[in-house]
Protein backbone atom coordinates (compact mmCIF):
# COMPACT_ATOMS: atom_id res chain seq x y z
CA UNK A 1 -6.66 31.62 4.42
CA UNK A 2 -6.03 28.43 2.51
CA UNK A 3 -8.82 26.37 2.36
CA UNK A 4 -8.96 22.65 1.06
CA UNK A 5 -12.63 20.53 0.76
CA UNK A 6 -12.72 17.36 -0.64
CA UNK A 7 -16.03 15.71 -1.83
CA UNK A 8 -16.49 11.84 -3.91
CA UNK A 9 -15.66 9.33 -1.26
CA UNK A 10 -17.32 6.48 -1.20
CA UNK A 11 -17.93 2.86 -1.33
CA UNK A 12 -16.87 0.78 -4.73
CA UNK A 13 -16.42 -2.93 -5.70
CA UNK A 14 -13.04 -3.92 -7.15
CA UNK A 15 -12.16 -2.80 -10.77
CA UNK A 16 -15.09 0.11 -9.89
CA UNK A 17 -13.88 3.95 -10.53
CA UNK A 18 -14.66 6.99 -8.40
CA UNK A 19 -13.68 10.84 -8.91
CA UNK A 20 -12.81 12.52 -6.00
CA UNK A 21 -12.75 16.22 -5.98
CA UNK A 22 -11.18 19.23 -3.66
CA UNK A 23 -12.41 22.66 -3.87
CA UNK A 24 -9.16 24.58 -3.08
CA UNK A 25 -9.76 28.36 -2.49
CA UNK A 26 -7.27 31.16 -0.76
CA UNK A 27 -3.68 30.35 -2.07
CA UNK A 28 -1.75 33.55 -2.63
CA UNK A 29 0.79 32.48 -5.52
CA UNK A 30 -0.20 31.99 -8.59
CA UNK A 31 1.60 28.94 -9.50
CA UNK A 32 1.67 25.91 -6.79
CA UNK A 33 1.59 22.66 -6.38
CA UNK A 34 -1.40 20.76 -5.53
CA UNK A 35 -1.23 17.28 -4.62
CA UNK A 36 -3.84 13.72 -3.42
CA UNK A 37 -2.28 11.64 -0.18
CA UNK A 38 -3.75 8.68 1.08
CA UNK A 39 -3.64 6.87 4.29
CA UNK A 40 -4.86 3.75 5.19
CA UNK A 41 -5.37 2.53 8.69
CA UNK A 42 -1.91 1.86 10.85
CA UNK A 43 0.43 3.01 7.55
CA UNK A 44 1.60 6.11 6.97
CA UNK A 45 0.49 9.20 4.75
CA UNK A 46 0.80 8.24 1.08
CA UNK A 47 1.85 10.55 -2.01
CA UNK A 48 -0.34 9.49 -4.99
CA UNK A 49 0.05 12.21 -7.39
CA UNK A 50 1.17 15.68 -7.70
CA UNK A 51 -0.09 18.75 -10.34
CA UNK A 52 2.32 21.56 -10.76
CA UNK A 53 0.11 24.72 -11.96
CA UNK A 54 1.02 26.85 -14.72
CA UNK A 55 2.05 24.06 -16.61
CA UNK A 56 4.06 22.62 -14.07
CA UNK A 57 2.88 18.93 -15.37
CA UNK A 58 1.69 15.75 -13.30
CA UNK A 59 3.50 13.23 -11.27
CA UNK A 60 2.71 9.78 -10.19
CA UNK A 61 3.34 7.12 -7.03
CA UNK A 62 4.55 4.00 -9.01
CA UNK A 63 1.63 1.99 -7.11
CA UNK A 64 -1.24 4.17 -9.16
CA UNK A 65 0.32 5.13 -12.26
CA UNK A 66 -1.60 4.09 -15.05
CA UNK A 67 -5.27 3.80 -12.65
CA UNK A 68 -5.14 7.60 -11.35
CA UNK A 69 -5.57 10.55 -13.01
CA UNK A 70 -4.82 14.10 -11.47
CA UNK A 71 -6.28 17.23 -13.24
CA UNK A 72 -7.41 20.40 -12.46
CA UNK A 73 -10.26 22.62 -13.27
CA UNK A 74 -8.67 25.99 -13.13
CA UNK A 75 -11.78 28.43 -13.72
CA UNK A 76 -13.36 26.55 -10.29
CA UNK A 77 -10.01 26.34 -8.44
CA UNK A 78 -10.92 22.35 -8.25
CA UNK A 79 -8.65 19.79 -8.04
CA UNK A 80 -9.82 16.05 -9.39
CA UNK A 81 -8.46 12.62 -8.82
CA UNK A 82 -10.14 9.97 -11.43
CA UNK A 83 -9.33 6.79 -9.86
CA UNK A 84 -10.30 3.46 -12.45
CA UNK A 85 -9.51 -0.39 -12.18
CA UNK A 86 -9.38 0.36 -8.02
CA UNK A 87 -8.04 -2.53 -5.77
CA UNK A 88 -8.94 -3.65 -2.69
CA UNK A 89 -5.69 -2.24 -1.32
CA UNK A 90 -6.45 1.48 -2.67
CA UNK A 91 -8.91 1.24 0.54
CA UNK A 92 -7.95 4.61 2.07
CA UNK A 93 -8.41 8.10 3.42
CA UNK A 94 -7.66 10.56 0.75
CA UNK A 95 -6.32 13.75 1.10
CA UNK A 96 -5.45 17.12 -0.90
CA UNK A 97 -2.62 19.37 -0.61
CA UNK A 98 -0.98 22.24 -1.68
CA UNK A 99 2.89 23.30 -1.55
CA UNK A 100 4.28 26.14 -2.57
CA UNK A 101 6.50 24.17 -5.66
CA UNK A 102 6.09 20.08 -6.20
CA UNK A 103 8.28 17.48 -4.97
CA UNK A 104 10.78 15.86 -7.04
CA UNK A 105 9.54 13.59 -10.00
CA UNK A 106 11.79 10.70 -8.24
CA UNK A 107 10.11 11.37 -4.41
CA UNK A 108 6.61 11.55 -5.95
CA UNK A 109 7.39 8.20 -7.80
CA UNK A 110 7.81 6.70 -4.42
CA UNK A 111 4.54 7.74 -2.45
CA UNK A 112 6.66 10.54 -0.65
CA UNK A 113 6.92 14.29 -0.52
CA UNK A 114 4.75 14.79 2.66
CA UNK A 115 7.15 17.31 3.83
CA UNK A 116 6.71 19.97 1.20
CA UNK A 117 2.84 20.68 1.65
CA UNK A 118 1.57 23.04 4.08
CA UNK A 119 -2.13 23.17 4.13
CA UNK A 120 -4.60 19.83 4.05
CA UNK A 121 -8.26 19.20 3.35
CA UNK A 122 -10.43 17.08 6.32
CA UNK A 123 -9.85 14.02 3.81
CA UNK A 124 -12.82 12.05 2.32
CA UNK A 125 -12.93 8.02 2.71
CA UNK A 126 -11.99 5.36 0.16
CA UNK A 127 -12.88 1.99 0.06
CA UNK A 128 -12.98 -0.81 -2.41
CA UNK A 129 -14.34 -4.17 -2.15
CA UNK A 130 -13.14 -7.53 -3.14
């Protein structure tokens, strides 16, 4: 069974950095996609970034490119999400995912891409201070 933890939350000050982390463990293909989401309180679920395995590359939501950065460490099946210059309006539950193959580049781009991933961590909180 497919299990997703995520660890890092936590409280920062504007321009701050955290690194979230999600210990992924029971996925039966050996290349997938594994994926952050965020949602904040009274919007919907957010795509922030997506990492195809085997080489599969990384893609970005316009509104983080260039502040996140998704990587993976693949001899601890862990998933990372180094998040600099953070705004006020990154405030957030985050969220990993996996899928069995990665959205388009053009879907990820554009926060979306929900649909493809079947199995979620609890979600560890976000939030950034002005």
């Amino acid at each position: 069974q497919v299990q997703l933890v995520e660890s890092g939350g936590g409280s920062v000050q504007a321009g701050g950095s955290l690194r979230l982390s999600c210990a992924a463990s029971g996925y039966t293909y050996s290349e997938y996609c594994l994926a952050w989401f965020r949602q904040a309180p009274g919007k919907e679920r957010e795509g922030i970034a997506t990492l195809g395995t085997g080489g599969g590359g990384t893609d970005y939501a316009n509104s983080v490119k260039g502040r996140f950065t998704i990587s993976q460490d693949n001899g601890q099946n862990t998933l990372y999400l180094q998040m600099n210059s953070l705004k006020p309006e990154d405030t957030a539950m985050y969220y990993c995912a996996t899928a069995r193959f990665c959205p388009p580049r053009t879907v990820v781009a554009g926060g979306g891409g929900l649909a493809n991933f079947d199995y979620w961590g609890q979600g560890t909180q976000v939030t950034v201070s002005s």
